[in-house]
N, C-alpha and C. Protein backbone atom coordinates (compact mmCIF):
# COMPACT_ATOMS: atom_id res chain seq x y z
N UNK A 1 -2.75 -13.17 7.46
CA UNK A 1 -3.57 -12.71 6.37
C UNK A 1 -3.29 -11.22 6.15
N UNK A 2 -3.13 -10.81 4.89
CA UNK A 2 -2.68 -9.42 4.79
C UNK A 2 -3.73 -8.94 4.99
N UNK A 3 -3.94 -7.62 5.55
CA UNK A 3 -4.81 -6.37 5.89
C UNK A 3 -5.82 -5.68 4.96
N UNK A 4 -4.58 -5.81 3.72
CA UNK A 4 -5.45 -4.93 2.24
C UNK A 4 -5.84 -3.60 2.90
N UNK A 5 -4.83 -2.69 3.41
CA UNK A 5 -4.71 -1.43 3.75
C UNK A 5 -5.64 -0.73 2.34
N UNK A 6 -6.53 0.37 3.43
CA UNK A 6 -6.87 1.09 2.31
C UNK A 6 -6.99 2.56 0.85
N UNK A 7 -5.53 3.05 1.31
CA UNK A 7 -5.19 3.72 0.91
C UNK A 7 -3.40 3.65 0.86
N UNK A 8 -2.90 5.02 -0.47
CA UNK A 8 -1.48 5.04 -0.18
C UNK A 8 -1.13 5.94 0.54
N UNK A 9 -0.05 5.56 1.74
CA UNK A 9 0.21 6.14 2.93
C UNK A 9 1.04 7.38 2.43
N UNK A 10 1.29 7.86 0.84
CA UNK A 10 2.19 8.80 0.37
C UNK A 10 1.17 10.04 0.10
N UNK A 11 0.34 9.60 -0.43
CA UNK A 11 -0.75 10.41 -1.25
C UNK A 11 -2.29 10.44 -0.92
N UNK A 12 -2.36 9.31 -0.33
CA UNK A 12 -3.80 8.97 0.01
C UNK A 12 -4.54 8.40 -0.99
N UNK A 13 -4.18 8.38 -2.19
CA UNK A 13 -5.26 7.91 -3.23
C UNK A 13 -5.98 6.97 -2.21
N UNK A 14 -7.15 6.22 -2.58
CA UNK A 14 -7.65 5.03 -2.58
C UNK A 14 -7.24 3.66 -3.03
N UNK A 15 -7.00 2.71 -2.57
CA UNK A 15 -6.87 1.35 -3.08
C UNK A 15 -7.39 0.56 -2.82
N UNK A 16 -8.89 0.21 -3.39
CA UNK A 16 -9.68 -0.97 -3.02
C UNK A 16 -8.94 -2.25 -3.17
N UNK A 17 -9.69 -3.29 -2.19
CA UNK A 17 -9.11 -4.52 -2.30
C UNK A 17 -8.64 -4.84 -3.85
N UNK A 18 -9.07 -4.85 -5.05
CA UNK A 18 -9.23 -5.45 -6.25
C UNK A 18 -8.03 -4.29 -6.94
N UNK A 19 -7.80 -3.30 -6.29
CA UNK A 19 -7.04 -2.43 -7.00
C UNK A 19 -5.83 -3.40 -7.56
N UNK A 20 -4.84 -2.94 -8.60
CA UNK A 20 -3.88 -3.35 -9.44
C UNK A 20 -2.65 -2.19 -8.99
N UNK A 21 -3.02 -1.09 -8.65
CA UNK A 21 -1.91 -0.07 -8.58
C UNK A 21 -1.39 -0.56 -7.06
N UNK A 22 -2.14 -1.06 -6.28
CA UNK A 22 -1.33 -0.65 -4.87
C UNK A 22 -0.13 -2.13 -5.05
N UNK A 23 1.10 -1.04 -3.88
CA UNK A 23 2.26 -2.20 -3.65
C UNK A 23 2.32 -2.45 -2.12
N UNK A 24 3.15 -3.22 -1.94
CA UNK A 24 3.19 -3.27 -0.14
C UNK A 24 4.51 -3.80 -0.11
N UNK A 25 5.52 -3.67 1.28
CA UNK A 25 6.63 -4.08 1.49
C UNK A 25 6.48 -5.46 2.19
N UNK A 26 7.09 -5.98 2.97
CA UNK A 26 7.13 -6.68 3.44
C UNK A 26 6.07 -6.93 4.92
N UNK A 27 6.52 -5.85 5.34
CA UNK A 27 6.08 -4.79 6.69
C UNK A 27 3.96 -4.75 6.55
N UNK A 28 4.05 -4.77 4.93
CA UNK A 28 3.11 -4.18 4.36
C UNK A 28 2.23 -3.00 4.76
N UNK A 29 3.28 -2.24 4.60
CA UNK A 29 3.97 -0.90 4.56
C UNK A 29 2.80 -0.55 3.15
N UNK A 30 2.13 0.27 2.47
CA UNK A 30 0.97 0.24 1.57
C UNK A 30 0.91 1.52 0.33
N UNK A 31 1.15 1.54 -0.77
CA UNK A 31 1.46 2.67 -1.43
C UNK A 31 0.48 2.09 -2.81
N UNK A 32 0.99 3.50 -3.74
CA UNK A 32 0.20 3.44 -4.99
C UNK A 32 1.37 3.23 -5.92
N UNK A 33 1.80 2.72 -7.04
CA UNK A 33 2.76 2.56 -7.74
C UNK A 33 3.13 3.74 -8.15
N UNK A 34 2.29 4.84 -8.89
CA UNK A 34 2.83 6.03 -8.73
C UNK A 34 3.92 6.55 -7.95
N UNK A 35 3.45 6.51 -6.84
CA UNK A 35 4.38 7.03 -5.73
C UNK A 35 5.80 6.11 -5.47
N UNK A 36 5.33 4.59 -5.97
CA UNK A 36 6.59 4.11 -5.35
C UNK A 36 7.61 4.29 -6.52
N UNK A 37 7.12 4.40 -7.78
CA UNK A 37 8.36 4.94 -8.81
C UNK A 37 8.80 6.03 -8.72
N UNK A 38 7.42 7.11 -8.68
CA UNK A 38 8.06 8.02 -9.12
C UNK A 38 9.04 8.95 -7.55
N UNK A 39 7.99 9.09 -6.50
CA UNK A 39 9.09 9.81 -5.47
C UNK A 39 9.37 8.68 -4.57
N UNK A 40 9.64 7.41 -4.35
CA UNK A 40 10.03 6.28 -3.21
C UNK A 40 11.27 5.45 -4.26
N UNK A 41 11.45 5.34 -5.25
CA UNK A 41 11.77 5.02 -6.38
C UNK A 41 11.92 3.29 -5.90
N UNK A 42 10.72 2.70 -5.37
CA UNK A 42 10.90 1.35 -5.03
C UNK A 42 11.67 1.18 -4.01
N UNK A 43 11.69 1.94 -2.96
CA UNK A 43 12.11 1.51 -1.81
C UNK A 43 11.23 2.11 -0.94
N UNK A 44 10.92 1.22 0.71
CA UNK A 44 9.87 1.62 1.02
C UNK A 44 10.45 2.89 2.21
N UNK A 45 10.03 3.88 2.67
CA UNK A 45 10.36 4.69 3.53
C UNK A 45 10.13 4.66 4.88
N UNK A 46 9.42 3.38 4.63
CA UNK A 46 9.29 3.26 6.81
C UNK A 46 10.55 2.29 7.19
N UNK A 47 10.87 0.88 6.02
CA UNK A 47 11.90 0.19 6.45
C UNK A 47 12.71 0.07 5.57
N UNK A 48 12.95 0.46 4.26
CA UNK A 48 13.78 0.47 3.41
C UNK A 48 14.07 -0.89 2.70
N UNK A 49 12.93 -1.38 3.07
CA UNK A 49 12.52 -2.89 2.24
C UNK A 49 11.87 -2.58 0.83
N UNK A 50 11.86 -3.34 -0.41
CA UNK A 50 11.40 -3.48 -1.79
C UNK A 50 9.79 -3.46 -1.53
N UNK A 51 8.92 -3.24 -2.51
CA UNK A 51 8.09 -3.05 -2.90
C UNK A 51 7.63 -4.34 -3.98
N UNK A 52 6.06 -4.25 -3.72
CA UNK A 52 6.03 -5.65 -4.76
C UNK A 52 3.96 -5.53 -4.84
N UNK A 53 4.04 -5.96 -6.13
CA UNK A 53 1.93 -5.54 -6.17
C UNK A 53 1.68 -6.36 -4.88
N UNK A 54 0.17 -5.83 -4.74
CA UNK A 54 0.21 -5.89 -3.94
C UNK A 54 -1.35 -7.58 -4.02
N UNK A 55 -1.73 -8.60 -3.21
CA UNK A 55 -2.35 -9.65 -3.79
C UNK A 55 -3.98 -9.46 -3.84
N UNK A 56 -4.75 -9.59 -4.64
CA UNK A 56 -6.08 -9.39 -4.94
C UNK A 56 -6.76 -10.50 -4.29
N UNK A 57 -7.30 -10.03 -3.16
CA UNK A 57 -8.45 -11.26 -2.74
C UNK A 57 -10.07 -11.32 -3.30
N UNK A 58 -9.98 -12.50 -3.73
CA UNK A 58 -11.21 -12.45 -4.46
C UNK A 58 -12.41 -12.07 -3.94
N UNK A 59 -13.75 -11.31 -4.61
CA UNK A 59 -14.70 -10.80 -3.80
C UNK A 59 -15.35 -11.92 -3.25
N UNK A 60 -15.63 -12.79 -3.53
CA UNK A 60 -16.43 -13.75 -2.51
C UNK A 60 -15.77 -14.25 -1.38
N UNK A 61 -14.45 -13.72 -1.28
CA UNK A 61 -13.47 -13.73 0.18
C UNK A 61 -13.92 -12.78 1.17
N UNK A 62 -13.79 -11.25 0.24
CA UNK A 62 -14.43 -10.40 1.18
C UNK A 62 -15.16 -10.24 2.30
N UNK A 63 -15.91 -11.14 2.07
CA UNK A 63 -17.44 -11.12 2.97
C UNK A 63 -16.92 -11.36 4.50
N UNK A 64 -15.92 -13.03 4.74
CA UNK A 64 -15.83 -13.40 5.40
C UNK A 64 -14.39 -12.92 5.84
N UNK A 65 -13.58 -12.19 5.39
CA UNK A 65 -12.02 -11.58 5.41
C UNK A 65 -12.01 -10.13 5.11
N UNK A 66 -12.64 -9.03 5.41
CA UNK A 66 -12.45 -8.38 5.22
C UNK A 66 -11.60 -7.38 5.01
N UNK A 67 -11.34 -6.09 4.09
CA UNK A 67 -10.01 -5.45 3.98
C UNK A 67 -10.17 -4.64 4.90
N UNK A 68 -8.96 -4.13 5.46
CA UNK A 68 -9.02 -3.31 6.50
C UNK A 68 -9.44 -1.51 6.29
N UNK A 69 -10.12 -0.80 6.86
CA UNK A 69 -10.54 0.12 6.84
C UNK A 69 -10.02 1.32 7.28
N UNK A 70 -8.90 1.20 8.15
CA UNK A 70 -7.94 1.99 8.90
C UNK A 70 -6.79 2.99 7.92
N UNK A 71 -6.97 3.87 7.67
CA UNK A 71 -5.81 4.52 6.94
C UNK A 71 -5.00 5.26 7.64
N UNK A 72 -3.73 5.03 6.82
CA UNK A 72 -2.53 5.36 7.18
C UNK A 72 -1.93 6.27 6.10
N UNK A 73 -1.72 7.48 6.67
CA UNK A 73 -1.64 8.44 5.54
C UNK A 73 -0.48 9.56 6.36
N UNK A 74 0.98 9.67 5.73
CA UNK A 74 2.15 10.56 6.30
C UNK A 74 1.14 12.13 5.44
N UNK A 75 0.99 13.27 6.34
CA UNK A 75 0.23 14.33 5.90
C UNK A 75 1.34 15.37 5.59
N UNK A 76 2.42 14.93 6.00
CA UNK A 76 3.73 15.86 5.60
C UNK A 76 4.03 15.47 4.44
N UNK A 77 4.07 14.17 3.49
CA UNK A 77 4.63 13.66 2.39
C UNK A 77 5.35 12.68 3.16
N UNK A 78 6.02 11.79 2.05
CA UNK A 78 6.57 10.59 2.32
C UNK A 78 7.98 11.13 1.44
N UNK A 79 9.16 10.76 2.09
CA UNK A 79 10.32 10.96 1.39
C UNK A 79 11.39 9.67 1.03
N UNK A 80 12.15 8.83 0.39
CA UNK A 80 12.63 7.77 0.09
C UNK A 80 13.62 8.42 1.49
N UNK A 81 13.94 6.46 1.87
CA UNK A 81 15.23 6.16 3.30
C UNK A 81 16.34 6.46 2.53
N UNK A 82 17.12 7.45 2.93
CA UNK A 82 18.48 7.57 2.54
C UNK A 82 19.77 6.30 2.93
């Protein structure tokens, strides 16, 4: 079951479960689309795997599945895998 990380690990924005902006890799690795176009340019920087939205669990899932609360946030910036 995915995690539904709660923030992007580039920037920190916020990404609630229901959000539309966040992406995740495979790894689910957790970003804001912002970030993954504009400085990751769709590649992810921890494994150099693709990017893809990320899946909306419905709120009456919530209750019993919760999203995870733990953030993961690079405080130096995030730079694309060469």
């Amino acid at each position: 079951m995915l995690e539904l990380r709660p923030n992007c690990e580039c920037c920190n924005k916020d990404l609630p479960p229901e959000s539309r902006e966040a992406r995740i890799c495979s790894y689910e690795c957790t970003f804001c689309a912002s970030c993954v176009e504009t400085v990751l340019k769709g590649i992810c920087p921890n494994c150099g795997g693709e990017f893809v939205p990320r899946p909306r669990r419905p709120a009456n899932k919530l209750a019993k599945d919760p999203a995870s609360t733990e953030r993961i946030y690079k405080t130096a910036g995030c730079t694309r895998v060469a």
